[in-house]
PDB file of N, CA and C in Angstrom:
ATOM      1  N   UNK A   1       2.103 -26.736   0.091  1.00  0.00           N
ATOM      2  CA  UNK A   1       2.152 -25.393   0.596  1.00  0.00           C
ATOM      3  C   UNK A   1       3.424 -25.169   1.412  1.00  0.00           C
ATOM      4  N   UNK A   2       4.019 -25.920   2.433  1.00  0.00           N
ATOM      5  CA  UNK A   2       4.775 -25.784   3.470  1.00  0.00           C
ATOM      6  C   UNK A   2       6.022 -26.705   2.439  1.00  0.00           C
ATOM      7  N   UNK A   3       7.267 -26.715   2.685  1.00  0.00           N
ATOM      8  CA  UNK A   3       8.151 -26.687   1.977  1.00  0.00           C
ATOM      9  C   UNK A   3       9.141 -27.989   2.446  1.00  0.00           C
ATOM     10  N   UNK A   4       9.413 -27.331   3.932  1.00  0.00           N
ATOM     11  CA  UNK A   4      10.061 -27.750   5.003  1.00  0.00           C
ATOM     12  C   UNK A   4       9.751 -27.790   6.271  1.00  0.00           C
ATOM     13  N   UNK A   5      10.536 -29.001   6.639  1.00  0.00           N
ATOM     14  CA  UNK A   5       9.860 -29.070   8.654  1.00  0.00           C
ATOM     15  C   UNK A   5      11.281 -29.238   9.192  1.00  0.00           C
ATOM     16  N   UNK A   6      12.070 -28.433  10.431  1.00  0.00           N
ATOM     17  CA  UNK A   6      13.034 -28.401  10.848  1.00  0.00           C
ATOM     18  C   UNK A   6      12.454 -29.864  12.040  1.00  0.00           C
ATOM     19  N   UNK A   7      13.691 -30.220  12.392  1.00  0.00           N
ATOM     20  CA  UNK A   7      13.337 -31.613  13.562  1.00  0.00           C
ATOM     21  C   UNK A   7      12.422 -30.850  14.664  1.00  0.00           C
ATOM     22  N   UNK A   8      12.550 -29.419  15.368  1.00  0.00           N
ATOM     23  CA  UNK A   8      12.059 -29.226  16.494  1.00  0.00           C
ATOM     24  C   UNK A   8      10.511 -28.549  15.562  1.00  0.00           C
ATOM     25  N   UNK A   9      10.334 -28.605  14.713  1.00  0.00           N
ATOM     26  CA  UNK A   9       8.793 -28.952  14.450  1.00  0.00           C
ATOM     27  C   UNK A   9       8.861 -27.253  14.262  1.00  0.00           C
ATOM     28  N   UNK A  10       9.833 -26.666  13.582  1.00  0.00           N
ATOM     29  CA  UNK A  10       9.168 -25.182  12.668  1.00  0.00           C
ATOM     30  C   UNK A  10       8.649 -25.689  11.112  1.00  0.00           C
ATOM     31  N   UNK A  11       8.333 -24.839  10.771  1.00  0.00           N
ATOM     32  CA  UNK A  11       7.574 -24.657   9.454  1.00  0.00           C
ATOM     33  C   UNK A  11       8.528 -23.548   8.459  1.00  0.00           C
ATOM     34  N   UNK A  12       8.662 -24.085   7.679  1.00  0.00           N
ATOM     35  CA  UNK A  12       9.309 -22.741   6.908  1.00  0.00           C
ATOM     36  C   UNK A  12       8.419 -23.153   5.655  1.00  0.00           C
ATOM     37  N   UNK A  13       8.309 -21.956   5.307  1.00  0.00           N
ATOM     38  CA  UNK A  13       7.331 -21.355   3.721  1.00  0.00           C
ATOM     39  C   UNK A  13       8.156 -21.181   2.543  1.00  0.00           C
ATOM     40  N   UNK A  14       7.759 -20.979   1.832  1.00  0.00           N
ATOM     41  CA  UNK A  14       8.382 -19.854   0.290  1.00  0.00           C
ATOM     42  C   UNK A  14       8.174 -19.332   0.654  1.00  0.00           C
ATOM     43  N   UNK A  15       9.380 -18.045   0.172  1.00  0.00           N
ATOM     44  CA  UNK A  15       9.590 -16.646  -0.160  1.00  0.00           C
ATOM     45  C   UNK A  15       9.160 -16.282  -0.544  1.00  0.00           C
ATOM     46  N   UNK A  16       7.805 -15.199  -0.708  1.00  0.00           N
ATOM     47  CA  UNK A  16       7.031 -14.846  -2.032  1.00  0.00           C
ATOM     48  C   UNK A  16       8.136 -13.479  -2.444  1.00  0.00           C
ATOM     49  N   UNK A  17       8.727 -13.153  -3.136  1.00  0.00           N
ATOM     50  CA  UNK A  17       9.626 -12.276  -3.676  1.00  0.00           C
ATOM     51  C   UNK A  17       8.563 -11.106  -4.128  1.00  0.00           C
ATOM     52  N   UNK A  18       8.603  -9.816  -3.669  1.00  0.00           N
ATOM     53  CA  UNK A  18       7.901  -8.353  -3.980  1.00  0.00           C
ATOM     54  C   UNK A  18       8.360  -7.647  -4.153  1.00  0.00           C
ATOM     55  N   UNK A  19       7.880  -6.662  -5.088  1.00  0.00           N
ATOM     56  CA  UNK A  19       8.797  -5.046  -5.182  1.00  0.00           C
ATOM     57  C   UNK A  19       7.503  -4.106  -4.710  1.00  0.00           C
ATOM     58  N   UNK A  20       8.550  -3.089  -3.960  1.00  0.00           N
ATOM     59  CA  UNK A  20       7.450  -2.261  -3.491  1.00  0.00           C
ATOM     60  C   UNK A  20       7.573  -1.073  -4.198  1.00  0.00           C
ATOM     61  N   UNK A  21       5.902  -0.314  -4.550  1.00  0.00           N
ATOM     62  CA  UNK A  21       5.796   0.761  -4.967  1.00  0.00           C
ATOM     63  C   UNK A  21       5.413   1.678  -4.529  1.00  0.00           C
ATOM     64  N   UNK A  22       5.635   2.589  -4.827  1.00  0.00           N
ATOM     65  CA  UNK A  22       4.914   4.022  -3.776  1.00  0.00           C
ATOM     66  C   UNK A  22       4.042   4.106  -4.287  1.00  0.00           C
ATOM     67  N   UNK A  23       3.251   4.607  -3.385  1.00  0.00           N
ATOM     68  CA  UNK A  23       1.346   5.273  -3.684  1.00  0.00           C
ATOM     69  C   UNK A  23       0.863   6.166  -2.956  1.00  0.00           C
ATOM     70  N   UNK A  24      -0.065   6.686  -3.700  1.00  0.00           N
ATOM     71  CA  UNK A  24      -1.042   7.452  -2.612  1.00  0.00           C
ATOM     72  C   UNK A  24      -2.633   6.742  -2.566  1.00  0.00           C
ATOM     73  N   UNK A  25      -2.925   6.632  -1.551  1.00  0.00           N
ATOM     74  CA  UNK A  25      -4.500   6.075  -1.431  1.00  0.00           C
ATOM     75  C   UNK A  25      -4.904   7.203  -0.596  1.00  0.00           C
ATOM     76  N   UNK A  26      -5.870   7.569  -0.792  1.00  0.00           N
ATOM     77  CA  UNK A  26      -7.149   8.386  -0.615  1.00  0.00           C
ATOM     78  C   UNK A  26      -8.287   7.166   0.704  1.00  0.00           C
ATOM     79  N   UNK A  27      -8.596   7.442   1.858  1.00  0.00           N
ATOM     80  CA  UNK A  27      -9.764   6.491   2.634  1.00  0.00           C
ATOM     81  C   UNK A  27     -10.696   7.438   2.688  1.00  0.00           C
ATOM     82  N   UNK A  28     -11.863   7.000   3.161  1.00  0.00           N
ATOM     83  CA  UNK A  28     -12.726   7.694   3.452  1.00  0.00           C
ATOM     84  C   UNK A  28     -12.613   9.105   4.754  1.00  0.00           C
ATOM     85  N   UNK A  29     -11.738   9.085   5.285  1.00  0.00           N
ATOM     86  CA  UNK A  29     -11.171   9.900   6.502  1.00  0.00           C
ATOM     87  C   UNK A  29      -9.423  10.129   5.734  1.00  0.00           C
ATOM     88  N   UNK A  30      -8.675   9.343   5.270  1.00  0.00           N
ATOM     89  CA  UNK A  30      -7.435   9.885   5.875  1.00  0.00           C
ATOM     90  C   UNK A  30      -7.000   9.912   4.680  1.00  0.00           C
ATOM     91  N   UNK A  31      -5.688  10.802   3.998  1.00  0.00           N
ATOM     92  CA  UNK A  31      -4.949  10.540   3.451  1.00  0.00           C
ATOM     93  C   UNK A  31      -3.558   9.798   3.440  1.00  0.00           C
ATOM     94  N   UNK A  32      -3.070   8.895   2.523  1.00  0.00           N
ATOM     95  CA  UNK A  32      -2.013   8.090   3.556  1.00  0.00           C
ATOM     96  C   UNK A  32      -0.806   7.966   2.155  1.00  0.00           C
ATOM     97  N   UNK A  33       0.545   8.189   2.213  1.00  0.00           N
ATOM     98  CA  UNK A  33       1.887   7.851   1.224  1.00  0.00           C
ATOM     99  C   UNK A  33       2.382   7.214   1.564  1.00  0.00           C
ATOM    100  N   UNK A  34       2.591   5.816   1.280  1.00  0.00           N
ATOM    101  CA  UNK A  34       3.702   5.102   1.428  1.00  0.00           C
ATOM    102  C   UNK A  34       3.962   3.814   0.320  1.00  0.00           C
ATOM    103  N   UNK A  35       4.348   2.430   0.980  1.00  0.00           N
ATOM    104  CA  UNK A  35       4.750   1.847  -0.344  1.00  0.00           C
ATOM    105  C   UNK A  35       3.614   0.633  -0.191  1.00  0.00           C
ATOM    106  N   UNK A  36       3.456  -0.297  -1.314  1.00  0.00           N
ATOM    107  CA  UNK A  36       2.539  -1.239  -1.427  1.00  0.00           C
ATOM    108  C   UNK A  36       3.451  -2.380  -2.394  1.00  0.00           C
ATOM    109  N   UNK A  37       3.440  -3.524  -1.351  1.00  0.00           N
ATOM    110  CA  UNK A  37       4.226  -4.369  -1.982  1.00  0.00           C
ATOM    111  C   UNK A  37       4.018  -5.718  -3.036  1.00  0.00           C
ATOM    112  N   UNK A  38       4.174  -5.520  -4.275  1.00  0.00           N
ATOM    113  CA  UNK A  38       3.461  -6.554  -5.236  1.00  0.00           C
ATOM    114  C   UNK A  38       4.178  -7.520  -5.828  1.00  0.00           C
ATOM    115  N   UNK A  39       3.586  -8.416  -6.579  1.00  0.00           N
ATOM    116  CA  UNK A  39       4.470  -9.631  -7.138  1.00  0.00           C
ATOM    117  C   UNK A  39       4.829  -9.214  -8.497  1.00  0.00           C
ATOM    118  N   UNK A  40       6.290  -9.010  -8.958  1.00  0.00           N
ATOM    119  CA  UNK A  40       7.019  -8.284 -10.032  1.00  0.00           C
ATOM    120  C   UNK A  40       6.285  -8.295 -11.438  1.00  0.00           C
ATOM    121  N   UNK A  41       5.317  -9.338 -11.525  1.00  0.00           N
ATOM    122  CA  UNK A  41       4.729  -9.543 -12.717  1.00  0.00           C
ATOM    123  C   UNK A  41       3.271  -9.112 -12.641  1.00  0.00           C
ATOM    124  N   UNK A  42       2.792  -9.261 -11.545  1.00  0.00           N
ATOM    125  CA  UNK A  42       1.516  -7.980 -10.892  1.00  0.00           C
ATOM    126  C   UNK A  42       1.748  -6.580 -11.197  1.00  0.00           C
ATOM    127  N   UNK A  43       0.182  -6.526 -11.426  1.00  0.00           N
ATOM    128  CA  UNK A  43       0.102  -4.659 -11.387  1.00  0.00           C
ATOM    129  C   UNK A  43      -0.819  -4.489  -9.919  1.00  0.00           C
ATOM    130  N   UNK A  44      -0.529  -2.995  -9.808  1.00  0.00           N
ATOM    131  CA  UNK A  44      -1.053  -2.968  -8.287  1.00  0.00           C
ATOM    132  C   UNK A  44      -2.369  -3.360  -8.542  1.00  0.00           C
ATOM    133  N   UNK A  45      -3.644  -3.304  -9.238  1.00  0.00           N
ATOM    134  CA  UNK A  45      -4.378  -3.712  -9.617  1.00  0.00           C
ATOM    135  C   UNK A  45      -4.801  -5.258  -9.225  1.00  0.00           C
ATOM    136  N   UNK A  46      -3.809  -5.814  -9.535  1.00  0.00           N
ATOM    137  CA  UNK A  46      -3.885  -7.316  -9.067  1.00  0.00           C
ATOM    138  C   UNK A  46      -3.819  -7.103  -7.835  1.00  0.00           C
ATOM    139  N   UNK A  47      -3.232  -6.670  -7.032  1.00  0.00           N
ATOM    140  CA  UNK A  47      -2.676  -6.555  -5.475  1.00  0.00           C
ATOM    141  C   UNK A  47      -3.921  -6.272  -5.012  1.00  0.00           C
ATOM    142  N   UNK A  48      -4.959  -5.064  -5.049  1.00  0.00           N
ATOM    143  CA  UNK A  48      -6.102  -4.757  -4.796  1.00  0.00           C
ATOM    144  C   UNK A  48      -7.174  -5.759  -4.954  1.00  0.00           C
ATOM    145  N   UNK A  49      -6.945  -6.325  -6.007  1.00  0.00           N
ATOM    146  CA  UNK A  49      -8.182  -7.428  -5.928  1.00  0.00           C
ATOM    147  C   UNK A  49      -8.073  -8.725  -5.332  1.00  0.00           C
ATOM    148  N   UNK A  50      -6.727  -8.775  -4.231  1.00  0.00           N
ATOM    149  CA  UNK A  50      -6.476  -9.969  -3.136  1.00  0.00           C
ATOM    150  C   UNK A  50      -7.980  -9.950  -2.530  1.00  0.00           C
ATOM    151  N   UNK A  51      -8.098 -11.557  -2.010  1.00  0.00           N
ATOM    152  CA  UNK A  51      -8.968 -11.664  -1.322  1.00  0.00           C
ATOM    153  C   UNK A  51      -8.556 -11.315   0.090  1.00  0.00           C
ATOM    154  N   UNK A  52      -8.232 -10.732   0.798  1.00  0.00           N
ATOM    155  CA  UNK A  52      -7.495 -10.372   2.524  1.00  0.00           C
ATOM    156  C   UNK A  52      -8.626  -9.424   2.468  1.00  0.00           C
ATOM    157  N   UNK A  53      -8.751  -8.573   3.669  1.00  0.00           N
ATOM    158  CA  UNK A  53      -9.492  -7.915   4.307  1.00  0.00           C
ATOM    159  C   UNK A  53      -8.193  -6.341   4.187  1.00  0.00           C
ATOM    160  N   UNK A  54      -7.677  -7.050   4.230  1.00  0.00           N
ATOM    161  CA  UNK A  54      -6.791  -5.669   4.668  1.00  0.00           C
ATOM    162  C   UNK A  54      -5.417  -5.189   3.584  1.00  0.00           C
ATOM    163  N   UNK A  55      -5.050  -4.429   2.977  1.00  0.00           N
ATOM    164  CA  UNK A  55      -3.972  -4.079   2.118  1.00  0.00           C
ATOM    165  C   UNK A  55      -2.706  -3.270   3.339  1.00  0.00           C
ATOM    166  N   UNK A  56      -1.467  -4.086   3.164  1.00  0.00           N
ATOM    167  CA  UNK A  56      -0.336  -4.076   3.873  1.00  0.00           C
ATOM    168  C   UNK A  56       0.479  -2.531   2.871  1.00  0.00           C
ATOM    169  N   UNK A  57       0.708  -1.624   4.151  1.00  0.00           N
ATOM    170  CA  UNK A  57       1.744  -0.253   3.392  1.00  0.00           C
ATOM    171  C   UNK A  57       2.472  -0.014   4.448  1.00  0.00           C
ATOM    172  N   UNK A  58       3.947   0.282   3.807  1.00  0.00           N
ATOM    173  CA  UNK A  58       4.823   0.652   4.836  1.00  0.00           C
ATOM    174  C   UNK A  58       5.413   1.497   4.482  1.00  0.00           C
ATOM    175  N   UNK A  59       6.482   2.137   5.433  1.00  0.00           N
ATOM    176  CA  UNK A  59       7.018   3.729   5.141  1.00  0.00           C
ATOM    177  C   UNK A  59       5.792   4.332   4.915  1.00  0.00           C
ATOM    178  N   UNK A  60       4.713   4.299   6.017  1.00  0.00           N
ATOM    179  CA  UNK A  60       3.479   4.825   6.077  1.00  0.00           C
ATOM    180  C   UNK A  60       3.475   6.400   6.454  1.00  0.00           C
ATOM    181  N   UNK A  61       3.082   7.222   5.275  1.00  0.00           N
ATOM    182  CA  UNK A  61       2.673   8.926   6.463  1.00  0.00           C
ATOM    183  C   UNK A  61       1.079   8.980   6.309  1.00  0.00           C
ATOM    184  N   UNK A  62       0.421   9.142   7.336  1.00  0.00           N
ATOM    185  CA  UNK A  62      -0.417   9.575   7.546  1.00  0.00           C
ATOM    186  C   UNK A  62      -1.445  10.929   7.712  1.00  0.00           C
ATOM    187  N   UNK A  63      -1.727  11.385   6.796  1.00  0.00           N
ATOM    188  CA  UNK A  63      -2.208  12.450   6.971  1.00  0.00           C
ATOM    189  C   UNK A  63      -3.867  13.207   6.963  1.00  0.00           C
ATOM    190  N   UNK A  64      -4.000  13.751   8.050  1.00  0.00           N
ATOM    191  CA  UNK A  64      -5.203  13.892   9.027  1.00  0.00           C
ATOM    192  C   UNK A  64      -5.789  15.031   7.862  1.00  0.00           C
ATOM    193  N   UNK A  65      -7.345  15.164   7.795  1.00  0.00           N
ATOM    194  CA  UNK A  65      -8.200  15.885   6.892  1.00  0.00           C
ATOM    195  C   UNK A  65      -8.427  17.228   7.780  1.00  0.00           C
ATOM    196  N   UNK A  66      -8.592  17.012   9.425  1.00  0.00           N
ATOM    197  CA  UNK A  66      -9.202  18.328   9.655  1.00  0.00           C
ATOM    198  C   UNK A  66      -7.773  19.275  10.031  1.00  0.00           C
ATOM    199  N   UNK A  67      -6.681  18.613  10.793  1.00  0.00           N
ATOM    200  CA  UNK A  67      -5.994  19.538  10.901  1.00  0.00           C
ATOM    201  C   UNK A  67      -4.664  19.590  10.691  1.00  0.00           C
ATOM    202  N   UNK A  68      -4.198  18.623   9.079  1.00  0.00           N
ATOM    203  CA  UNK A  68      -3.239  18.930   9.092  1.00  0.00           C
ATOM    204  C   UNK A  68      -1.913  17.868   9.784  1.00  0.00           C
ATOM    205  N   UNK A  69      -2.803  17.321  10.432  1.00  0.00           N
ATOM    206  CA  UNK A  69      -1.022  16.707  11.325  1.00  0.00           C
ATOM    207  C   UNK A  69      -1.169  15.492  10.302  1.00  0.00           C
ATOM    208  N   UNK A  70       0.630  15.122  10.467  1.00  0.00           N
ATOM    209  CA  UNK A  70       1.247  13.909   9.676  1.00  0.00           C
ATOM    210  C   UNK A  70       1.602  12.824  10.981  1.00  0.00           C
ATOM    211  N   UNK A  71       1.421  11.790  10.485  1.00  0.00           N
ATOM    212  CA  UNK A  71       1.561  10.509  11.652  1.00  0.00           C
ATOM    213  C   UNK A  71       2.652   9.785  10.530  1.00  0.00           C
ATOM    214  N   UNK A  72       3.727   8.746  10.587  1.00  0.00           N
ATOM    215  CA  UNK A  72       4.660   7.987  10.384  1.00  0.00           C
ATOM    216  C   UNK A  72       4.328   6.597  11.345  1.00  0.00           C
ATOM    217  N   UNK A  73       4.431   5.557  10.264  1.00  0.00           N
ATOM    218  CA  UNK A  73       4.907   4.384  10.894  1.00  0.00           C
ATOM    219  C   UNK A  73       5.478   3.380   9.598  1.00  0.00           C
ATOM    220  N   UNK A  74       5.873   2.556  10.185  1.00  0.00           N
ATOM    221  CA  UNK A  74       7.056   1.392   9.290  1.00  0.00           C
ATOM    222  C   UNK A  74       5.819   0.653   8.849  1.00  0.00           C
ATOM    223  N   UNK A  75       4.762   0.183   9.366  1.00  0.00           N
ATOM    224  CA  UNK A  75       3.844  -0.498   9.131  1.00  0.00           C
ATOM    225  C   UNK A  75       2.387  -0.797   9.423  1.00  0.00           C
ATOM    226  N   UNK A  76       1.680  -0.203   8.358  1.00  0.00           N
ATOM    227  CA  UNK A  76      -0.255   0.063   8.366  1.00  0.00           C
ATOM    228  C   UNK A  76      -0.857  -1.084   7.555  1.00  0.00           C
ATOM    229  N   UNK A  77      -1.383  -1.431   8.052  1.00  0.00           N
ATOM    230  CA  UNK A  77      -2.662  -2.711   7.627  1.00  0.00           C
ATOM    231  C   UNK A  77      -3.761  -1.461   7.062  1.00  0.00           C
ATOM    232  N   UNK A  78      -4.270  -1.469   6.106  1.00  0.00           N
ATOM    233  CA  UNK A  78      -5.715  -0.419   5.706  1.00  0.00           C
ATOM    234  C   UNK A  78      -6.372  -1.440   5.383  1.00  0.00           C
ATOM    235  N   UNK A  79      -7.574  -1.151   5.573  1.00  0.00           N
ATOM    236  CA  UNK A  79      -8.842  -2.003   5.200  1.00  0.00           C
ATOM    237  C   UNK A  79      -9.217  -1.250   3.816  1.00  0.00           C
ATOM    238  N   UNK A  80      -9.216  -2.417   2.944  1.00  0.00           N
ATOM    239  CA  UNK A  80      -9.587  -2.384   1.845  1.00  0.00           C
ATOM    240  C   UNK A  80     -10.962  -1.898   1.116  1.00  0.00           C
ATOM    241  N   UNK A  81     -11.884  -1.866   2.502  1.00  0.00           N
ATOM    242  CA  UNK A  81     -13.203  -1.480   1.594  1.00  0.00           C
ATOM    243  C   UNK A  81     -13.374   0.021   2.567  1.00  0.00           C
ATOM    244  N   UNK A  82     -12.229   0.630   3.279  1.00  0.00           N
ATOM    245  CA  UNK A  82     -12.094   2.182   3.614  1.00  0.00           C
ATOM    246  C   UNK A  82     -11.511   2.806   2.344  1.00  0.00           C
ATOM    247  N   UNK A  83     -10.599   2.373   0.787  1.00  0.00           N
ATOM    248  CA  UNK A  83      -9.932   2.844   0.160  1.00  0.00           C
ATOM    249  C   UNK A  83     -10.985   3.180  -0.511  1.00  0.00           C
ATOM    250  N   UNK A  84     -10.446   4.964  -1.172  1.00  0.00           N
ATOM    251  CA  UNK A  84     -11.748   5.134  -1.953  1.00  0.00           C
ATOM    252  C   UNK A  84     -10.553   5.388  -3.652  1.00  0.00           C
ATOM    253  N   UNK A  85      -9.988   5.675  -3.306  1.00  0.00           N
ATOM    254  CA  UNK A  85      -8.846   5.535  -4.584  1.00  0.00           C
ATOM    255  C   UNK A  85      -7.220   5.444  -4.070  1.00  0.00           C
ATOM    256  N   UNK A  86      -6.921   5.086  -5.324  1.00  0.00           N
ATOM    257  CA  UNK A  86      -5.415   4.338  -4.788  1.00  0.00           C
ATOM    258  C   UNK A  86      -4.509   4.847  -6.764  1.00  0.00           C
ATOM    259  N   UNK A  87      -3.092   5.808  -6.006  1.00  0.00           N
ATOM    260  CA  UNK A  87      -2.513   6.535  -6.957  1.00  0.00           C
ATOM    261  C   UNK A  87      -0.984   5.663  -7.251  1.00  0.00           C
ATOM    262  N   UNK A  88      -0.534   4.984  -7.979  1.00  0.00           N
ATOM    263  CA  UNK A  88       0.566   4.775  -8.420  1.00  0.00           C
ATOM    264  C   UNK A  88       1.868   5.931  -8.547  1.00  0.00           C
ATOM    265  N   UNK A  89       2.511   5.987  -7.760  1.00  0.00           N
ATOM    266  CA  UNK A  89       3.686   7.734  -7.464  1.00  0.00           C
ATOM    267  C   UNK A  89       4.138   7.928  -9.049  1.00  0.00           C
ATOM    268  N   UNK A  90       4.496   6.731  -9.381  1.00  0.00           N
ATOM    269  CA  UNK A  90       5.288   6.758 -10.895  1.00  0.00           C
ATOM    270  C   UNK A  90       4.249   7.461 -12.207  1.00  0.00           C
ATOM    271  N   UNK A  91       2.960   7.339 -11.929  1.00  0.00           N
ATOM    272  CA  UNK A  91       2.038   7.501 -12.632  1.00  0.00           C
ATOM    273  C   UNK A  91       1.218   9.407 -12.735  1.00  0.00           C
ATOM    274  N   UNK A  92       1.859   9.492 -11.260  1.00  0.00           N
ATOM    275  CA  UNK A  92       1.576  11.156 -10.843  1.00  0.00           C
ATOM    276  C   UNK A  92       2.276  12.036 -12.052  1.00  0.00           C
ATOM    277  N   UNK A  93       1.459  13.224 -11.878  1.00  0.00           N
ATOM    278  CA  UNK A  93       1.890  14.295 -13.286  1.00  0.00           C
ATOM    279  C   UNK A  93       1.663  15.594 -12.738  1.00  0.00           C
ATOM    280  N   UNK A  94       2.616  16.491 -12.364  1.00  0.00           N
ATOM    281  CA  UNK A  94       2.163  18.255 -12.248  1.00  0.00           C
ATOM    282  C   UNK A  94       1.604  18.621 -13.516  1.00  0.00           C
ATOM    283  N   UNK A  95       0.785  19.235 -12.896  1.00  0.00           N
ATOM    284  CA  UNK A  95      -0.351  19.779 -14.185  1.00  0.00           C
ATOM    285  C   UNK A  95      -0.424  21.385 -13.725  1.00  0.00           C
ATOM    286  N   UNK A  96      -0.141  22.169 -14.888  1.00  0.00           N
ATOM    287  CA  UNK A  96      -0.190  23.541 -14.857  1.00  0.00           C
ATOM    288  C   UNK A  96      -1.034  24.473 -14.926  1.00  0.00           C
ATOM    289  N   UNK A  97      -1.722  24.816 -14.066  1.00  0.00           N
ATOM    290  CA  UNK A  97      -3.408  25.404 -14.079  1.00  0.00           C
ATOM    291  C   UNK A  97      -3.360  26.843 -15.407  1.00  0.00           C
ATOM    292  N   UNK A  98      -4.652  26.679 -16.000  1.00  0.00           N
ATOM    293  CA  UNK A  98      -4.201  27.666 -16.584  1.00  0.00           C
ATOM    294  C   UNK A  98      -4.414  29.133 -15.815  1.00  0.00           C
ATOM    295  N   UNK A  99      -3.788  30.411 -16.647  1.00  0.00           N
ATOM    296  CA  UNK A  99      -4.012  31.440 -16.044  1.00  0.00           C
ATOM    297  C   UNK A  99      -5.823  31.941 -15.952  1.00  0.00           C
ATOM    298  N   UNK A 100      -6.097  32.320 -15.190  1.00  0.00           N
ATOM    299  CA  UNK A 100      -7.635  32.789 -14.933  1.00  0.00           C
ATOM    300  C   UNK A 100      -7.466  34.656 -15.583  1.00  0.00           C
ATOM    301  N   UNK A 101      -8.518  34.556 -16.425  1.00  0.00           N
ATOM    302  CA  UNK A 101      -8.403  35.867 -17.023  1.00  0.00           C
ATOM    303  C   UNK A 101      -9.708  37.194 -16.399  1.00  0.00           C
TER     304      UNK A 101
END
């Protein structure tokens, strides 16, 4: 697991190498945009079915259901069993309502 030991007794790891994607997830309270970072040969799919407690997003906006306000931060931990759906940005589509007659 551990790679290397410097003399004064650090630990250094592997790099796990990620690309991050934008998303939208939907929680039970909040709406939230930002990015979700996966292993290049992963689909976010895989990423979701980590065993952790918590799914890591950054370039986080936050946005509140009753009134509207947006919150920002570099970095949100979400708990995974608050997500009630989770949107891939690349995957989003404007859809053109039809006219109502």
């Amino acid at each position: 697991m551990f790679n290397q030991f410097e003399e004064k007794g650090k630990i250094f790891s592997n790099v796990i190498t990620k690309k991050p994607i934008k998303v939208h997830i939907q929680t039970t309270t909040h709406m939230i945009s930002g990015k979700v970072h996966i292993r290049p040969d992963d689909r976010l799919k895989d990423e979701l079915n980590q065993t952790e407690s918590f799914l890591a997003v950054t370039d986080a906006i936050i946005y509140e259901h009753t009134d509207k306000s947006q919150y920002f931060c570099s970095f949100l931990a979400v708990n995974r069993s608050q997500i009630v759906w989770i949107l891939q940005d690349s995957e989003m589509k404007k859809m053109d309502m039809p006219e109502e007659k």
